[in-house]
Protein backbone atom coordinates (compact mmCIF):
# COMPACT_ATOMS: atom_id res chain seq x y z
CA UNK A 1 0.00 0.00 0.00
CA UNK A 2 1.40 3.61 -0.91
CA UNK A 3 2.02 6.00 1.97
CA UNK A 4 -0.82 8.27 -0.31
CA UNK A 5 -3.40 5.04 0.51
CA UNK A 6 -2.22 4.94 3.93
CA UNK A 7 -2.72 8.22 4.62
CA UNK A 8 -6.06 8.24 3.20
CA UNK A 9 -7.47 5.01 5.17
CA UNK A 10 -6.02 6.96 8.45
CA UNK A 11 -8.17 10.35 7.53
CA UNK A 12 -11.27 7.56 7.24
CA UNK A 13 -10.74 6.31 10.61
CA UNK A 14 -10.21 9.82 12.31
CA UNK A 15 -11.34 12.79 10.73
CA UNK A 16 -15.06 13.74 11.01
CA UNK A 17 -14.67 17.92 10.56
CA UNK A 18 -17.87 20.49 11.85
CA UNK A 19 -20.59 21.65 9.82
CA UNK A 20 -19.76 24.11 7.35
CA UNK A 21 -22.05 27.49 8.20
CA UNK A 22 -21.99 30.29 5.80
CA UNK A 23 -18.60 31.23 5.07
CA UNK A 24 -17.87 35.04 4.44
CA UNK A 25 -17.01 36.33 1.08
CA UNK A 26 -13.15 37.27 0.66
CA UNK A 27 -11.10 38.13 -2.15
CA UNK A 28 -7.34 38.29 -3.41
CA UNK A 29 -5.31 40.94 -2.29
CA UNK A 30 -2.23 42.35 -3.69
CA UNK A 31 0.63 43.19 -1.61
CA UNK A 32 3.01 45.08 -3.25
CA UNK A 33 6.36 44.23 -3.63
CA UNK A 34 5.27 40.89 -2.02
CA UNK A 35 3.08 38.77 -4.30
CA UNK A 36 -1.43 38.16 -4.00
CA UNK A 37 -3.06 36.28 -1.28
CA UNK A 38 -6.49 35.36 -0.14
CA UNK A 39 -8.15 37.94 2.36
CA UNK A 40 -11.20 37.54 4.50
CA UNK A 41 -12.18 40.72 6.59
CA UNK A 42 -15.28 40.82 8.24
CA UNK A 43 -15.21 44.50 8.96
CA UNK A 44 -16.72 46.53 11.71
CA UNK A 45 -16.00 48.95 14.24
CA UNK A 46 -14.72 46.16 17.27
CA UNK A 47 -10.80 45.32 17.83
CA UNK A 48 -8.88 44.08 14.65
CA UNK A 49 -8.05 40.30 15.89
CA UNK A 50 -5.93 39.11 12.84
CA UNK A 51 -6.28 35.23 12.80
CA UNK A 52 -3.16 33.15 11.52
CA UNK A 53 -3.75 29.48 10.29
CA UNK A 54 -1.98 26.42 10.90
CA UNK A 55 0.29 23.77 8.57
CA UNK A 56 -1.38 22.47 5.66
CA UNK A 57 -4.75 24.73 6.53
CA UNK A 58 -5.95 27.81 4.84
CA UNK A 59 -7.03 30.76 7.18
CA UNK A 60 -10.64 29.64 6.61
CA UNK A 61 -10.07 25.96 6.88
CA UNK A 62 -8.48 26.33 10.50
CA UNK A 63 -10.57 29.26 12.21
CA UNK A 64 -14.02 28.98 10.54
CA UNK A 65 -15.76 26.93 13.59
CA UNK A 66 -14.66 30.20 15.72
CA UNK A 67 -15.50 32.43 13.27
CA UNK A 68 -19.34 33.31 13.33
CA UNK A 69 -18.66 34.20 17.28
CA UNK A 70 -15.79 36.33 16.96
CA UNK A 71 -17.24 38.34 13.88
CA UNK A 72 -19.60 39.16 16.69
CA UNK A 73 -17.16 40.94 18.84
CA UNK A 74 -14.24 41.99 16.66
CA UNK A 75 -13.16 43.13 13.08
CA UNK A 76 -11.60 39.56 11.84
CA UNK A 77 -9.16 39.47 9.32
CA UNK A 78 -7.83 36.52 8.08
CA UNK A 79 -5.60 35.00 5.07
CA UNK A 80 -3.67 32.42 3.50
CA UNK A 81 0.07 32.25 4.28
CA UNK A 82 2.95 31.69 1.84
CA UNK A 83 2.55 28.32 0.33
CA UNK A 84 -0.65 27.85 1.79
CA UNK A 85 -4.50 27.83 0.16
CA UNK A 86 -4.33 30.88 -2.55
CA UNK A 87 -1.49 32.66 -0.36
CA UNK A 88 1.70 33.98 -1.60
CA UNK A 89 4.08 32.29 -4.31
CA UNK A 90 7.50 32.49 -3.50
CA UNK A 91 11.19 30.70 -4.24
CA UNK A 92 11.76 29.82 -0.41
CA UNK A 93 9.32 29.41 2.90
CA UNK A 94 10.45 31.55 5.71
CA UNK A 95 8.59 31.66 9.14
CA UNK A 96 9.90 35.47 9.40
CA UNK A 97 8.40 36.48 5.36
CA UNK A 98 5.01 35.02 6.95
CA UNK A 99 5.83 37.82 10.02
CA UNK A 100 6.49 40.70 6.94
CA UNK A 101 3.18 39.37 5.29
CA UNK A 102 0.47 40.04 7.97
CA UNK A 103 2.15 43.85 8.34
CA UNK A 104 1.82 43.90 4.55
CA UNK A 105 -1.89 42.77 4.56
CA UNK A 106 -2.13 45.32 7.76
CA UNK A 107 -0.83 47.87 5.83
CA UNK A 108 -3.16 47.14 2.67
CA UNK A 109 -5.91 46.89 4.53
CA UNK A 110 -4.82 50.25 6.85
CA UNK A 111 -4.94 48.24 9.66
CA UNK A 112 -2.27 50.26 12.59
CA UNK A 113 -2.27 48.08 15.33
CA UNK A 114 -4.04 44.80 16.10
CA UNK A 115 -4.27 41.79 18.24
CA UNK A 116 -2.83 38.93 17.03
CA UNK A 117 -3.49 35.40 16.93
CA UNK A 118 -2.31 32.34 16.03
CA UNK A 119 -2.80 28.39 15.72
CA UNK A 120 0.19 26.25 15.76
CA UNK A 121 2.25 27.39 12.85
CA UNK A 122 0.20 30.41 12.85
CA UNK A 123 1.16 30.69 17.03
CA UNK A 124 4.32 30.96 15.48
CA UNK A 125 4.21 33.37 12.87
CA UNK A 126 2.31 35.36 15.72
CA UNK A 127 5.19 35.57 17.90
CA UNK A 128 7.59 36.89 14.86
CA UNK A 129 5.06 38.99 13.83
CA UNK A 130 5.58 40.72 17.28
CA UNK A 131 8.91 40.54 17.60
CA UNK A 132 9.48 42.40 13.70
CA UNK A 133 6.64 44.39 13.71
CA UNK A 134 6.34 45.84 17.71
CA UNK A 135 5.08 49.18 16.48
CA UNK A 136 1.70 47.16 15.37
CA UNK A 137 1.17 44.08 17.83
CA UNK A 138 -1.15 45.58 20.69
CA UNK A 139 -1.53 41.71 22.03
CA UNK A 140 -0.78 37.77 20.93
CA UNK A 141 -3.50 34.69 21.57
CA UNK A 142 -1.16 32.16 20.72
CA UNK A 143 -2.85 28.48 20.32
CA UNK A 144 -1.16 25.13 20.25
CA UNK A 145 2.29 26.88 20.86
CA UNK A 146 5.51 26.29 21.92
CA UNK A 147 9.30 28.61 22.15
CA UNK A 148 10.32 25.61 20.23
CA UNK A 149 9.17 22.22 18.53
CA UNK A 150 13.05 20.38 17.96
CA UNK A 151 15.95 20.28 20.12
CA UNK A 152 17.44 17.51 19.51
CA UNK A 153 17.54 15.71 16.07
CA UNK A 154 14.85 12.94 16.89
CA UNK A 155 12.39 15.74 17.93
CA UNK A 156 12.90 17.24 14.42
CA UNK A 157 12.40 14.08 12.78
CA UNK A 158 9.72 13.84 14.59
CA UNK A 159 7.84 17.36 12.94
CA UNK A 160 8.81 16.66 10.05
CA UNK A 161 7.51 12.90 10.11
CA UNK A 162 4.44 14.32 11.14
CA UNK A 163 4.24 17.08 8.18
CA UNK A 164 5.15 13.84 5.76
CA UNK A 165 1.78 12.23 7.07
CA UNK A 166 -0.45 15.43 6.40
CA UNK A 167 0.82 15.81 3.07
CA UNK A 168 0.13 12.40 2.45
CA UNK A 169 -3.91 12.25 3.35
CA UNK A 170 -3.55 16.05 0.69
CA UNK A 171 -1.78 14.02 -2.03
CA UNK A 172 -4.34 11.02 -1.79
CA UNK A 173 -7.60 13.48 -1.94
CA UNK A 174 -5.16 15.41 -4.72
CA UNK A 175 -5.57 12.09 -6.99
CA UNK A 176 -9.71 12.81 -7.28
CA UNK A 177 -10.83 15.41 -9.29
CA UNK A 178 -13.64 15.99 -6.50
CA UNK A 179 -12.74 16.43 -2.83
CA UNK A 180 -14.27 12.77 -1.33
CA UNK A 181 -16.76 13.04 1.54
CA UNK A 182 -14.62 10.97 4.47
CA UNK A 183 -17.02 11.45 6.68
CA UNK A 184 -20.50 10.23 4.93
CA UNK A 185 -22.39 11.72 7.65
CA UNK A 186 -21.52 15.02 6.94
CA UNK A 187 -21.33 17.22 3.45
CA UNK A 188 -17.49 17.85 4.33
CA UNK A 189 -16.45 18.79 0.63
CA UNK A 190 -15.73 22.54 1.37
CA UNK A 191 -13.40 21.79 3.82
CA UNK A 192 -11.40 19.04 2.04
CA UNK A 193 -11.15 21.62 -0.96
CA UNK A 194 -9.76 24.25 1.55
CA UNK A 195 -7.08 21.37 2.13
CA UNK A 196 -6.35 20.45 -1.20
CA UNK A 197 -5.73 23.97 -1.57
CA UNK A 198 -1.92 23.43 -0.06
CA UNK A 199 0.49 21.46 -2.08
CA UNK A 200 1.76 17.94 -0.43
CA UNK A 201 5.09 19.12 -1.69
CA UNK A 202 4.43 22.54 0.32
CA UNK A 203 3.60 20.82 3.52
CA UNK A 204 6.68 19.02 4.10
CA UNK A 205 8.78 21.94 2.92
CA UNK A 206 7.37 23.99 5.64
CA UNK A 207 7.29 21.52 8.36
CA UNK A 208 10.85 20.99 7.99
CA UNK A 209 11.14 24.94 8.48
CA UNK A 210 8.84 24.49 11.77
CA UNK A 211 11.13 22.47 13.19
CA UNK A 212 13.78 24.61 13.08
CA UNK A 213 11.76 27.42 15.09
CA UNK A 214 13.15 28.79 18.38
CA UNK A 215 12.06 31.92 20.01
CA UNK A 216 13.96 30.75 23.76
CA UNK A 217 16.37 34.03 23.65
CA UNK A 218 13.28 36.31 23.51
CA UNK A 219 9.97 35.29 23.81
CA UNK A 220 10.65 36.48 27.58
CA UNK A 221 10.31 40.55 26.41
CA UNK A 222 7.27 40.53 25.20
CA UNK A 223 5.49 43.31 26.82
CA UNK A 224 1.93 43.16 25.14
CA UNK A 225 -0.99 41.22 26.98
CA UNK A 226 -1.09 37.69 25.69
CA UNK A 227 -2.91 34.61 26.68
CA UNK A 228 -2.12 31.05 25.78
CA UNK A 229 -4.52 27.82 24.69
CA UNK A 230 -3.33 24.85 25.71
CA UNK A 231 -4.52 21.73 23.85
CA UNK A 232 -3.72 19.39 26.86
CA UNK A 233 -3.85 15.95 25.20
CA UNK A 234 -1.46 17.56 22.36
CA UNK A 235 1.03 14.68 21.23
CA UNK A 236 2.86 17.05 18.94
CA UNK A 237 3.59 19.88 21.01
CA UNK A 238 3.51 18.13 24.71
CA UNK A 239 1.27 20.22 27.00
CA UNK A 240 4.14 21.22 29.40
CA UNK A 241 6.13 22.73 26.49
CA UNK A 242 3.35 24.75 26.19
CA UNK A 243 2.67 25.95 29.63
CA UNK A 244 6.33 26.65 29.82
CA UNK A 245 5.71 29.28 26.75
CA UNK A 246 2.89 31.07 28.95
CA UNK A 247 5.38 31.49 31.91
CA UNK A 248 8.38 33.11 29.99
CA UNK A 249 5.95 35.78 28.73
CA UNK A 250 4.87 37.84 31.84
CA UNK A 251 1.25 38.15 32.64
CA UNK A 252 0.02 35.52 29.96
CA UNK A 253 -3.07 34.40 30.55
CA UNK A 254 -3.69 30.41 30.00
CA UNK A 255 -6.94 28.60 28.91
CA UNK A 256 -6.94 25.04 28.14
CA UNK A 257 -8.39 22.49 26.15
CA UNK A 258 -9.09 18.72 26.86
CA UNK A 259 -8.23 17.86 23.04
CA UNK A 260 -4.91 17.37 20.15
CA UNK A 261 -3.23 19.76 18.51
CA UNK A 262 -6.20 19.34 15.84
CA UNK A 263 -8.52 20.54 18.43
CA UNK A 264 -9.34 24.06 16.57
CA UNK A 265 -11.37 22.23 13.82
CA UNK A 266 -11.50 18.34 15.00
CA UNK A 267 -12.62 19.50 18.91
CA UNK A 268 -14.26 22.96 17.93
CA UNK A 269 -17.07 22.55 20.62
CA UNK A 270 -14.15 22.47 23.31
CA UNK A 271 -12.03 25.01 21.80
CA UNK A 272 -14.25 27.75 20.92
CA UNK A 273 -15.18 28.65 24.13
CA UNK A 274 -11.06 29.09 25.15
CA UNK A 275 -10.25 31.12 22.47
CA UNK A 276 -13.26 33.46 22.97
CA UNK A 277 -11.95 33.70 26.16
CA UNK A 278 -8.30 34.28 25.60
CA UNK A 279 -9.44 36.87 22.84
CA UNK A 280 -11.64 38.34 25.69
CA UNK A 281 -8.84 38.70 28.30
CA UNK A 282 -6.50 39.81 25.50
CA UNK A 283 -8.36 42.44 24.24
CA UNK A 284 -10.05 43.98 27.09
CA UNK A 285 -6.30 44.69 28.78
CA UNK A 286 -5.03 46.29 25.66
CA UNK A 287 -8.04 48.31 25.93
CA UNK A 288 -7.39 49.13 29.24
CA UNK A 289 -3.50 50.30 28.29
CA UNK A 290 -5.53 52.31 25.34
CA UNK A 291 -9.39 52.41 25.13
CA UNK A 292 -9.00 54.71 21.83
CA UNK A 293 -6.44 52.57 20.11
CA UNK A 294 -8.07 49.99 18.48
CA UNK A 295 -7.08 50.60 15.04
């Protein structure tokens, strides 16, 4: 059997996504200087909470379970990363281009400052975007997370063993010319398209670039509120690694859910309620530093 079939028979077994609700309209937006990607904003006049996606998602595919509730209290934005979905084209992947890219769609979008948050990859990107881009970050909600996923060479094996298994279940529904319905139950089409959308080739590229991630030296100065979601039965990023990330940053605030480090689509009735929460707690103390700067 070919790793493609394996993969497939293992997405069978396990994967049984939500209910699609209405999805907002988005569209492509040019960046200058920097290449097109895929924007949803949901407008409004409440705090901009820019939502980044994780490996082998699109920024719909991983937030849209959350995002009905927080278009209630905030101005969403959302997009596809570099090598992700319908996000930017480019020679290399780079963890810190991803950080220049949400300023860019910031700045496109005339977006000053905003909160930022982040699942897994996206925790990461969150945490650069911070760290390049100070002058914009008013606070971080940083899911799934960690200062680091590798330090030693099994652990990296290990990521990128695990990215070599996603883009395996993406080649396998890449071989249909329509997205299969795994779960029979369920019309689960849209988001299987939304997965196709990344490139198997893509997905290992950037896991192997995820591995390599370490933000030890200074993840300590960050000086903006910030709360942490900790997916407690996580067997990628153990739980402890990431309760170590909410004590280096002072003041973090830490929420956690009983679920994997798929929890923000595959648990979404345990996880939704955390990250309203650590949006909540995020937001309402940058508002307290500044109630007039939102934007």
């Amino acid at each position: 059997m070919r790793l493609t079939d394996v993969g497939l028979a293992a997405a069978r077994r396990v994967v049984a996504v939500p209910a699609v609700p209405t999805i907002p309209a988005g569209r492509t937006l040019e960046l200058p200087g920097r290449g097109r990607t895929f924007v949803t904003d949901t407008g409004g006049d409440g705090p901009v909470l820019f939502l980044l996606h994780a490996l082998a998602c699109t920024g719909l595919l991983t937030w849209y379970p959350c995002l009905d509730e927080l278009g209630r209290r905030y101005r969403v934005v959302l997009f596809d990363q570099r090598w992700h979905g319908q996000g930017i084209r480019s020679p290399r992947f780079a963890l810190e281009d991803c950080a220049d890219d949400v300023a860019a769609v910031a700045d496109a979008l005339q977006v000053d400052r905003f909160v930022c948050a982040g699942y897994s990859l996206g925790s990461l990107v969150a945490q650069l975007t911070w760290r390049r881009h100070r002058d914009r970050v008013a606070g971080l909600v940083l899911g799934a997370s960690t200062t680091h996923f590798a330090d030693t060479p099994a652990r990296r094996r290990r990521v990128e063993v695990v990215g070599a298994r996603i883009a395996a279940v993406a080649a396998a529904q890449q071989r249909f010319a329509a997205p299969l319905l795994v779960d029979p139950a369920l019309d689960d089409r849209w988001a299987w398209r939304q997965f196709r959308a990344t490139s198997p080739r893509a997905i290992t590229s950037a896991a192997s670039v995820i591995a390599g991630f370490d933000s030890r030296a200074w993840v300590g100065e960050i000086d903006v509120p910030a709360a942490v979601v900790v997916t407690t039965r996580d067997r990628l990023i153990p739980p402890a690694r990431q309760v170590e990330l909410a004590r280096c940053i002072p003041d973090a605030a830490t929420y956690e859910v009983a679920a994997g480090h798929a929890a923000c689509v595959l648990s979404a009735d345990q996880f939704r309620p955390a990250m309203l929460a650590a949006a909540a707690s995020v937001t309402s103390r940058v508002e307290e530093r500044s109630p007039t700067g939102r934007r």
